[in-house]
C-alpha atoms as a PDB file:
ATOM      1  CA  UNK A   1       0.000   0.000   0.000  1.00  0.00           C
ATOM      2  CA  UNK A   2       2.036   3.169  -1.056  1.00  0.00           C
ATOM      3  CA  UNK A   3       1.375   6.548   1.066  1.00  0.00           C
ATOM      4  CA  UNK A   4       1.486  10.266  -0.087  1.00  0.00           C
ATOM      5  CA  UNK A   5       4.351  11.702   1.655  1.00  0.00           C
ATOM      6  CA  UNK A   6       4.478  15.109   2.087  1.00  0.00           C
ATOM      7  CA  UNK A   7       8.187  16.846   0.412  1.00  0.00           C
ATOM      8  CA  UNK A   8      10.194  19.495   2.045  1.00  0.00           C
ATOM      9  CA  UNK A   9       9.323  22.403  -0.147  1.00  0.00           C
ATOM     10  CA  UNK A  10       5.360  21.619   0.629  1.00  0.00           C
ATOM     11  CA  UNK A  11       5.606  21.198   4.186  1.00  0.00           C
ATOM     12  CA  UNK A  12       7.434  24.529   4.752  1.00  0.00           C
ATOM     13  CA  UNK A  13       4.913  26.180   2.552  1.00  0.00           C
ATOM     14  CA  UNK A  14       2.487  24.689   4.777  1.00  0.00           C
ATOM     15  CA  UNK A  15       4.337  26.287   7.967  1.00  0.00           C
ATOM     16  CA  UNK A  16       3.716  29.504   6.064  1.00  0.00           C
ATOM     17  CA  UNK A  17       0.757  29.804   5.196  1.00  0.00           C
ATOM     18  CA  UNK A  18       0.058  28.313   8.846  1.00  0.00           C
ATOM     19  CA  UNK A  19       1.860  31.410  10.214  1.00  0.00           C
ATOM     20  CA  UNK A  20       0.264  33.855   8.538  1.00  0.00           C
ATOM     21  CA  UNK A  21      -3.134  32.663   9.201  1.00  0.00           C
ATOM     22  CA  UNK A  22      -2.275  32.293  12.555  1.00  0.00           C
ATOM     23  CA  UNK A  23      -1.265  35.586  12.660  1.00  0.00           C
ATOM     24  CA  UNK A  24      -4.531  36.984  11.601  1.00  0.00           C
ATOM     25  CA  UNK A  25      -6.140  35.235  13.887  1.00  0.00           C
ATOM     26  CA  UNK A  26      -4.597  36.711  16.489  1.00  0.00           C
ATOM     27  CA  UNK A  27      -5.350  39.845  15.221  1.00  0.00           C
ATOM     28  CA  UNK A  28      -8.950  38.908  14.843  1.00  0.00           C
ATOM     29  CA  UNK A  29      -8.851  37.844  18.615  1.00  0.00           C
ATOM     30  CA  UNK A  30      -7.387  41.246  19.891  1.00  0.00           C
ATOM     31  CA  UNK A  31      -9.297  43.085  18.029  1.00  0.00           C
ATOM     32  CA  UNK A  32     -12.880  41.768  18.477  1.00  0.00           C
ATOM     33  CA  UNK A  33     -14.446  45.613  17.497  1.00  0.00           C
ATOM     34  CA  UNK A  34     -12.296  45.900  14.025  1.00  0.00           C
ATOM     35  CA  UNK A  35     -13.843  43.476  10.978  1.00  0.00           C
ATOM     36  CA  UNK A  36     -12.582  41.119   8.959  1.00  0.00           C
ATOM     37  CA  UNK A  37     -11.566  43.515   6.242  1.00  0.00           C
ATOM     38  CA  UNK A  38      -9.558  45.530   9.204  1.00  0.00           C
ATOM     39  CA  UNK A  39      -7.554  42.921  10.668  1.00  0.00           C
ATOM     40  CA  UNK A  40      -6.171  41.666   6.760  1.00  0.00           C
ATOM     41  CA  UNK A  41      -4.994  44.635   5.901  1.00  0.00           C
ATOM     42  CA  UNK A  42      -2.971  44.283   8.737  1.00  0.00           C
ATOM     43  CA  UNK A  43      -1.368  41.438   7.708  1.00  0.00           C
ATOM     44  CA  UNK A  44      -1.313  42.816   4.566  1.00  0.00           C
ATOM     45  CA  UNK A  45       0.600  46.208   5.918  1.00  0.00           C
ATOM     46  CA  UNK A  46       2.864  43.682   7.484  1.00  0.00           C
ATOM     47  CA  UNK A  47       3.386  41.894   4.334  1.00  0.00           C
ATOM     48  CA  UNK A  48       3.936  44.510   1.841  1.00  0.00           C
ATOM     49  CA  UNK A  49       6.264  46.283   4.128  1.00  0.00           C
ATOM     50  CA  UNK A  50       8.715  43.688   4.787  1.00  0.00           C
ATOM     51  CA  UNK A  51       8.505  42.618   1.223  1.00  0.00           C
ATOM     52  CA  UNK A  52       9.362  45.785  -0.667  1.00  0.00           C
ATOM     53  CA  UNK A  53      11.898  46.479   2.011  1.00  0.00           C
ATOM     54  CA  UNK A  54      13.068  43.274   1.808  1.00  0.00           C
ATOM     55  CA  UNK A  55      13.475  42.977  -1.665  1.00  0.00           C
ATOM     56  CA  UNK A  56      14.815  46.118  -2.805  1.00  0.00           C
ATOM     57  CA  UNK A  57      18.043  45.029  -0.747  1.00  0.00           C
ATOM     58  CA  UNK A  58      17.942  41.370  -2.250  1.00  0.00           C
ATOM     59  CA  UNK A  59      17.419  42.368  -5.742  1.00  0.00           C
ATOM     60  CA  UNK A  60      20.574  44.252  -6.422  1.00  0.00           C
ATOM     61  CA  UNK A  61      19.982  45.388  -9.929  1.00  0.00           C
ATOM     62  CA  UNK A  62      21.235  48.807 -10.467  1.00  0.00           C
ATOM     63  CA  UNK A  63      20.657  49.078 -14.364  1.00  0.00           C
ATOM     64  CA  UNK A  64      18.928  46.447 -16.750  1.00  0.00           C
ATOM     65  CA  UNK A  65      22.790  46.874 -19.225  1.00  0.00           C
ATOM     66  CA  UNK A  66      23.879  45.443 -16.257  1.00  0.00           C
ATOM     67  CA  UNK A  67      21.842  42.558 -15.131  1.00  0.00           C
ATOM     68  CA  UNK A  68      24.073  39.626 -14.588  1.00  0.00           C
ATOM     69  CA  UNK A  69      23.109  39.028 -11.264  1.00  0.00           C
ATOM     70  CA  UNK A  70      19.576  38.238 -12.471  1.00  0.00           C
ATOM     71  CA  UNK A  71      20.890  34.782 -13.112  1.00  0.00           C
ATOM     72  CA  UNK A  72      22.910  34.317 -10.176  1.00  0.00           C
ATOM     73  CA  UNK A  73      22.169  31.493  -7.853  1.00  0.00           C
ATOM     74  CA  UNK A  74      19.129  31.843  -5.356  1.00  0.00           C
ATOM     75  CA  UNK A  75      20.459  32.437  -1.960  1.00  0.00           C
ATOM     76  CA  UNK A  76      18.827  30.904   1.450  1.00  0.00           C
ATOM     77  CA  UNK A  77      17.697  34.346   2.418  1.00  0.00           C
ATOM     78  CA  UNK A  78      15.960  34.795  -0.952  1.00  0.00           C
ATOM     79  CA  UNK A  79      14.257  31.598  -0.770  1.00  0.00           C
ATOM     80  CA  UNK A  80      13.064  32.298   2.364  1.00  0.00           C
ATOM     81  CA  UNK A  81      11.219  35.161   0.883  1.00  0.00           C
ATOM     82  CA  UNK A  82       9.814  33.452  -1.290  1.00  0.00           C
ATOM     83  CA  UNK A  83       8.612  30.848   1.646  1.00  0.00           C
ATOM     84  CA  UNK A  84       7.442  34.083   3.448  1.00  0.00           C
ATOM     85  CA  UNK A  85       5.332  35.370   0.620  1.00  0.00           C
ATOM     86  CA  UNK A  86       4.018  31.838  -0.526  1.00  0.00           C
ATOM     87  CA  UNK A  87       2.000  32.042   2.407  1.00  0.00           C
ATOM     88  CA  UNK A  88       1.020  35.114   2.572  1.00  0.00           C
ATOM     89  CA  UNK A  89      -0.681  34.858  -0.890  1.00  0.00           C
ATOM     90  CA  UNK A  90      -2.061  31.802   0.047  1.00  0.00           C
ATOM     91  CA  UNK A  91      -3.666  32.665   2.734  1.00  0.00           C
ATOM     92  CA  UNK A  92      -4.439  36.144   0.965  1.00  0.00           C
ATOM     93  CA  UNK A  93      -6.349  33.939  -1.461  1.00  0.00           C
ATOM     94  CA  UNK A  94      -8.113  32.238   0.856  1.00  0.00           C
ATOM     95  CA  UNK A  95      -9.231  35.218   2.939  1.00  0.00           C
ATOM     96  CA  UNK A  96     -10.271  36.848  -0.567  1.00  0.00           C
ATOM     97  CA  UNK A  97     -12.158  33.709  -1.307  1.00  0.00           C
ATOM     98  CA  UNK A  98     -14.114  33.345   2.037  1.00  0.00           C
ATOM     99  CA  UNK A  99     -14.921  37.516   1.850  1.00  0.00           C
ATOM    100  CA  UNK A 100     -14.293  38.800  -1.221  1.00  0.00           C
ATOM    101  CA  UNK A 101     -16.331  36.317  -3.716  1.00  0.00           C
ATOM    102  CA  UNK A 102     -17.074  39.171  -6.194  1.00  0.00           C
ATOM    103  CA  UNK A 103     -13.202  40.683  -6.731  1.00  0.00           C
ATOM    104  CA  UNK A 104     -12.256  38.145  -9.626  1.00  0.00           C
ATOM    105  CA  UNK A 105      -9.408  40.735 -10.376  1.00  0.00           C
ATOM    106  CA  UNK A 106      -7.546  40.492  -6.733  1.00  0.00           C
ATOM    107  CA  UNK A 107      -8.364  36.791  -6.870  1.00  0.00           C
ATOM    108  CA  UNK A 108      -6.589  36.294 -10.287  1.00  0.00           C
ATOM    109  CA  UNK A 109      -3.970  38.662  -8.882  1.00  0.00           C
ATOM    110  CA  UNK A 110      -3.279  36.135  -5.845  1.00  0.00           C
ATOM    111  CA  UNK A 111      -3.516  33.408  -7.723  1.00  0.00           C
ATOM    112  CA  UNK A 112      -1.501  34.266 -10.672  1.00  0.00           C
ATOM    113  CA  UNK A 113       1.220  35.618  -7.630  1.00  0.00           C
ATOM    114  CA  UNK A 114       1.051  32.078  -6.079  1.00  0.00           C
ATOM    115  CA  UNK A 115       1.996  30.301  -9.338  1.00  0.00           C
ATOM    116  CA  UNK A 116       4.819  32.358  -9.718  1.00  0.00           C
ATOM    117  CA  UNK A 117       6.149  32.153  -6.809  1.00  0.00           C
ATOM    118  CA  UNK A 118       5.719  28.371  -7.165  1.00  0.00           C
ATOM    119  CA  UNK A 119       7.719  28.538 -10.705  1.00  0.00           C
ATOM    120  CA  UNK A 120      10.302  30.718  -8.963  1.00  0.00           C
ATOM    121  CA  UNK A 121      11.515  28.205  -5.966  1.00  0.00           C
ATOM    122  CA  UNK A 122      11.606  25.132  -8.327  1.00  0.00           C
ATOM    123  CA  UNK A 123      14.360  27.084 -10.088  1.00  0.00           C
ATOM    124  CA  UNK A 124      18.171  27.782  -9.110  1.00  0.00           C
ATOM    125  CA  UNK A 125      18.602  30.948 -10.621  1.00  0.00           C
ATOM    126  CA  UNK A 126      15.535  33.075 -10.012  1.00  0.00           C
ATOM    127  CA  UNK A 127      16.426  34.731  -6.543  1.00  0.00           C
ATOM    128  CA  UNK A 128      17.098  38.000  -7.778  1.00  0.00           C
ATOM    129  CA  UNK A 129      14.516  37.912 -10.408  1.00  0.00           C
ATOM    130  CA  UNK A 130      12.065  37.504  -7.574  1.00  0.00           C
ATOM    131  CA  UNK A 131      12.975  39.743  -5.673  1.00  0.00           C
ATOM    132  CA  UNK A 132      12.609  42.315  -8.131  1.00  0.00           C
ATOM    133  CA  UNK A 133       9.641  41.172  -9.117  1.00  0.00           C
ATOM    134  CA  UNK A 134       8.128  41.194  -5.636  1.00  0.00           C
ATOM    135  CA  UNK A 135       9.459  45.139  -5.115  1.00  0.00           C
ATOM    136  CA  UNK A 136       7.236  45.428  -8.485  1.00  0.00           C
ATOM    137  CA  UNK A 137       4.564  44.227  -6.758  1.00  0.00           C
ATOM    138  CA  UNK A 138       4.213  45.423  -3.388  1.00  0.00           C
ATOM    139  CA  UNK A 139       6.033  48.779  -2.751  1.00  0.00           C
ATOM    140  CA  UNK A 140       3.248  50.665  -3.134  1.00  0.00           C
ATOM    141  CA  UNK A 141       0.950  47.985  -1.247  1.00  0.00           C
ATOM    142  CA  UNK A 142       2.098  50.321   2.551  1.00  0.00           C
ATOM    143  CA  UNK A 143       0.434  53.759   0.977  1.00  0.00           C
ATOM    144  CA  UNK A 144      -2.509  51.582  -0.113  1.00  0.00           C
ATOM    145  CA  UNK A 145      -3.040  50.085   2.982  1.00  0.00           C
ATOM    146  CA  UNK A 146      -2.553  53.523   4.952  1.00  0.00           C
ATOM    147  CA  UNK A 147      -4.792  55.472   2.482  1.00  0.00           C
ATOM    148  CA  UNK A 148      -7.193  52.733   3.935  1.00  0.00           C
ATOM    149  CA  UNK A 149      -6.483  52.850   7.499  1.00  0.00           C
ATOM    150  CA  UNK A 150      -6.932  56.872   7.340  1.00  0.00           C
ATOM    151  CA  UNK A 151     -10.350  56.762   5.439  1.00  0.00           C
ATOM    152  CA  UNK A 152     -11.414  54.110   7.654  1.00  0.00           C
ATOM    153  CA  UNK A 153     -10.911  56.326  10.903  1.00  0.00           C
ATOM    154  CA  UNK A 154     -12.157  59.785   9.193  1.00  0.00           C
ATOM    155  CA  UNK A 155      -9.463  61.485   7.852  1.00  0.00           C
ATOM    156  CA  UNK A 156     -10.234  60.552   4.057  1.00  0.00           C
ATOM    157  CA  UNK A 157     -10.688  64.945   4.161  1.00  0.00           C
ATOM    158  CA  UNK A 158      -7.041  65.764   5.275  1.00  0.00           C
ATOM    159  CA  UNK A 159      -4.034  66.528   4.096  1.00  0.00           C
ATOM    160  CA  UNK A 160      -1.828  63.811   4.706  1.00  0.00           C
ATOM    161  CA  UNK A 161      -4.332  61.089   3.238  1.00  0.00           C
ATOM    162  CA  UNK A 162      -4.741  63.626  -0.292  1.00  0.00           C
ATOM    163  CA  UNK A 163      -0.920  63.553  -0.048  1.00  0.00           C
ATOM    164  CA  UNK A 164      -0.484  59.561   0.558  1.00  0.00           C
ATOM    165  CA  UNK A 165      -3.573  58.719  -1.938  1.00  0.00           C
ATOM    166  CA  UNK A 166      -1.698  60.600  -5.066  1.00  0.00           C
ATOM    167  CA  UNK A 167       1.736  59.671  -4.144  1.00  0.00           C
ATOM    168  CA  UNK A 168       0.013  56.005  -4.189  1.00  0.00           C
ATOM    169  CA  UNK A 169      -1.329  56.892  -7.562  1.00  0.00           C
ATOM    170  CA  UNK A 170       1.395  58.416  -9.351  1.00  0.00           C
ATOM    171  CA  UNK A 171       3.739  55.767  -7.929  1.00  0.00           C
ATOM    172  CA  UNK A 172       1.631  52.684  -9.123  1.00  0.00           C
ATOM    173  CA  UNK A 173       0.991  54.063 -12.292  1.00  0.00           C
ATOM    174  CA  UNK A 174       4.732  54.892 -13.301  1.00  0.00           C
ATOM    175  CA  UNK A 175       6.040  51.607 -11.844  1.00  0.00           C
ATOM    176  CA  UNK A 176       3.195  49.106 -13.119  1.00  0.00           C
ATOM    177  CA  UNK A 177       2.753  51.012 -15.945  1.00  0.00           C
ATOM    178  CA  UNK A 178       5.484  52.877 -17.886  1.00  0.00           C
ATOM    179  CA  UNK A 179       8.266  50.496 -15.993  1.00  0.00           C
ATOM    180  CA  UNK A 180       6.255  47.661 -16.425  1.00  0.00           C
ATOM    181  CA  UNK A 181       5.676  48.184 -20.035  1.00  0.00           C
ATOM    182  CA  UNK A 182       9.817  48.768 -20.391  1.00  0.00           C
ATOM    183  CA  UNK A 183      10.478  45.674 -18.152  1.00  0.00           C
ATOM    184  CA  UNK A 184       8.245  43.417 -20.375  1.00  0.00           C
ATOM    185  CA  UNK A 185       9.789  44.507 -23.860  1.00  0.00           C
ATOM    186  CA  UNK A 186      13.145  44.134 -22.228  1.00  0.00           C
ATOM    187  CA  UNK A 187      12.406  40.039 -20.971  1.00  0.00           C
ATOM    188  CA  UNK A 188      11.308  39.414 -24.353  1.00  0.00           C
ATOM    189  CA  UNK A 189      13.958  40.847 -25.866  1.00  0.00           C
ATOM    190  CA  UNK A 190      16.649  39.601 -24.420  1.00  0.00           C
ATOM    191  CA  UNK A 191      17.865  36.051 -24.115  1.00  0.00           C
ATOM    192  CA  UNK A 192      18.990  35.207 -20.169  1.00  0.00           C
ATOM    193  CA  UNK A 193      14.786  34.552 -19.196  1.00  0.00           C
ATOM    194  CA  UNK A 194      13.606  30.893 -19.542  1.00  0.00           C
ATOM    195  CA  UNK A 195       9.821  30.422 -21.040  1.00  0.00           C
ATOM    196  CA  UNK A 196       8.275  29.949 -18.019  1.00  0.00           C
ATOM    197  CA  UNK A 197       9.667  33.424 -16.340  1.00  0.00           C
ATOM    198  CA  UNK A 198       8.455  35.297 -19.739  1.00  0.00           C
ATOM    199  CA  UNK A 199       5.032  33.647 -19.385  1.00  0.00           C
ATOM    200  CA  UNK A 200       4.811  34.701 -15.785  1.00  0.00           C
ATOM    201  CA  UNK A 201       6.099  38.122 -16.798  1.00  0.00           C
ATOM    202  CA  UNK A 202       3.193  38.518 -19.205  1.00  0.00           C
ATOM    203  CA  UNK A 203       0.383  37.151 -16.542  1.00  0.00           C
ATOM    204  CA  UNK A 204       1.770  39.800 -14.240  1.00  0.00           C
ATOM    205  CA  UNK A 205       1.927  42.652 -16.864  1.00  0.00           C
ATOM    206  CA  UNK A 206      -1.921  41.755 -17.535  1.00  0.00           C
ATOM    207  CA  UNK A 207      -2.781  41.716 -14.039  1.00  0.00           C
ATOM    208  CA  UNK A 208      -1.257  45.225 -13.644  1.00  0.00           C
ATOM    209  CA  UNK A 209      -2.718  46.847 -16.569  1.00  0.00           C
ATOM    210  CA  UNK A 210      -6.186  45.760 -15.341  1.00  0.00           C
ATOM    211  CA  UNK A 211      -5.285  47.212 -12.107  1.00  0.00           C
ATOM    212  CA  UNK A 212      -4.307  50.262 -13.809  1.00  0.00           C
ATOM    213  CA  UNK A 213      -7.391  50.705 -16.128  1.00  0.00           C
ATOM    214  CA  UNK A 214      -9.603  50.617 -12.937  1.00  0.00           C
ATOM    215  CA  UNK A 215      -7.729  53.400 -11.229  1.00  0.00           C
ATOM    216  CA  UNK A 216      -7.252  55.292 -14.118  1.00  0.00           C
ATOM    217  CA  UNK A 217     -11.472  55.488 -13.605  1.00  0.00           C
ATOM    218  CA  UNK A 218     -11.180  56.495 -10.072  1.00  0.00           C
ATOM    219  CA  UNK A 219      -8.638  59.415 -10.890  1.00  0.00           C
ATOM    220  CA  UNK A 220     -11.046  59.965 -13.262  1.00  0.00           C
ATOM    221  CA  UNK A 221     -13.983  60.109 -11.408  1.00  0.00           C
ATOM    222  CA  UNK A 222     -12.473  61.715  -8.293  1.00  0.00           C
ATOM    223  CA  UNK A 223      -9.976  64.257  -9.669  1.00  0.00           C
ATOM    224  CA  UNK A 224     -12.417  65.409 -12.591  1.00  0.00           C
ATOM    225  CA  UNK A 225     -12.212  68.826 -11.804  1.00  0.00           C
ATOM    226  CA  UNK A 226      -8.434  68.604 -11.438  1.00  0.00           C
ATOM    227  CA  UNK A 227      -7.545  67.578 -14.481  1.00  0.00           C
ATOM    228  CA  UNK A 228      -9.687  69.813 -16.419  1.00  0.00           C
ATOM    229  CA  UNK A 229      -8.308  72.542 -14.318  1.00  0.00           C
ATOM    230  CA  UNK A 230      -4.616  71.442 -15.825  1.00  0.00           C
ATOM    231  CA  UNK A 231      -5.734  71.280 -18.602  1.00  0.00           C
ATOM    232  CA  UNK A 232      -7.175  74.479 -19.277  1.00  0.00           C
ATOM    233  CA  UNK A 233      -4.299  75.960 -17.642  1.00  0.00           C
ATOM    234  CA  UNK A 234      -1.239  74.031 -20.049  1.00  0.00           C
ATOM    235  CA  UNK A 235      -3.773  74.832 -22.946  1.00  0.00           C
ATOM    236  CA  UNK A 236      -3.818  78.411 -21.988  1.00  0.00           C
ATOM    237  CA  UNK A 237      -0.200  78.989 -22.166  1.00  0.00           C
ATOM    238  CA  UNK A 238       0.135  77.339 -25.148  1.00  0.00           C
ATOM    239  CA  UNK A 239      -2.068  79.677 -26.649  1.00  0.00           C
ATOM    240  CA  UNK A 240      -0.215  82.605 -25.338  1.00  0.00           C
ATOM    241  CA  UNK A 241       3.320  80.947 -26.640  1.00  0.00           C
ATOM    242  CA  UNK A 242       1.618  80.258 -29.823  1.00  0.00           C
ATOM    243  CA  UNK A 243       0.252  84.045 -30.147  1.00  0.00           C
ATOM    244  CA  UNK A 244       3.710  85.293 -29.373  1.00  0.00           C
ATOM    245  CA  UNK A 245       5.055  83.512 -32.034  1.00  0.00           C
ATOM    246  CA  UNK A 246       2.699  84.881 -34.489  1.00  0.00           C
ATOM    247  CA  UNK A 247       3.004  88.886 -33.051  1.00  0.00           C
ATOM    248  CA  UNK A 248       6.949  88.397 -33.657  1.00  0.00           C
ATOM    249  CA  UNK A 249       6.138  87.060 -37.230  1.00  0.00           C
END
């Protein structure tokens, strides 16, 4: 009679996820007033902060002419990473799952993030790739989470959550999307990235631009009045460059 036996890599995944649900619950349990929602973006502060911290000092790319060490052997402390976000996606997912049945987007985003991950530790080479990837993906996840935190306890009309929201913004808008967009021609063009690390590249790039359609909406939406009023105001000195140009004609 043969018996499934659980592997290494599994188990400490397991142990993982484990802690970070465990972790939540204790937040749950010392903070019986705060929801559900509340006490996972916790975690989630936790998370995000570590990570992008984390990872900007593990991924030790300075310019993309010089990206050698993008292929260098994964290290113990960047696999743990890896181990340490594993589980926090997981149980990320889960949590979205159980609570957030509707948001298909952040449940493709966790999803797609898990796989990755997954791809990432069966490899020997993908440390620093990771870790860059994971800076990608979470350094703007802290702002989120306090633009959240300040709405939640009525302070969505002050200053410091107008400045936090739009340096959120502008941030995950010029790293998803104009980096992003030069990140993904650069994989594809050159020749050090496997097939499975440009496929995941491309899942990621489509998660972000879906992201950054529905923002674009609530900049939209929000900062109508804004934009119209920069607007107006470039248009108007271009209009009195333009009629200077034609007087001195």
């Amino acid at each position: 009679m043969e018996y499934f036996e659980l592997s290494n890599p599994w188990l400490i995944k397991l142990t993982s996820f484990l802690l970070w649900s465990n972790l939540y619950i204790y937040t749950v349990i010392n903070s019986p007033e705060k929801s559900p929602e509340w006490c996972s973006r916790v975690v989630t502060l936790l998370h995000g902060t570590v990570a992008a911290i984390v990872g900007f000092y593990q991924c030790g790319v300075r310019t993309l002419n010089n990206a050698d060490q993008l292929t260098s052997k994964v290290m113990p402390s960047q696999y743990a990473l890896m181990l340490w976000s594993w589980g926090y996606f997981a149980f990320d997912l889960l949590w979205c799952v159980v609570y957030w049945t509707d948001a298909i987007l952040m449940l493709f985003h966790h999803f797609s993030a898990l796989a990755a991950i997954t791809i990432y530790m069966q490899m020997d080479y993908t440390g620093c790739t990771f870790a860059c990837t994971l800076v990608l993906m979470e350094i703007t996840n802290p702002l989120l989470q306090m633009r959240w935190f300040l709405k939640k306890q009525g302070y969505g009309d002050t200053y410091i959550f107008l400045f936090i929201e739009v340096l959120y913004l502008i941030l995950f808008l010029s790293l998803r999307g104009i980096l992003g967009t030069c990140i993904i021609y650069w994989v594809f063009k050159t020749d050090i990235f496997c097939i499975e690390e440009k496929i995941i590249t491309v899942i990621l790039y489509i998660v972000s631009i879906a992201f950054i359609y529905d923002i674009a909406g609530y900049v939209v939406y929000k900062y109508k009045k804004e934009l119209v009023s920069i607007k107006n105001y470039w248009l108007s000195k271009i209009c009195k460059l333009l009629q200077g140009d034609i007087i001195n004609i």
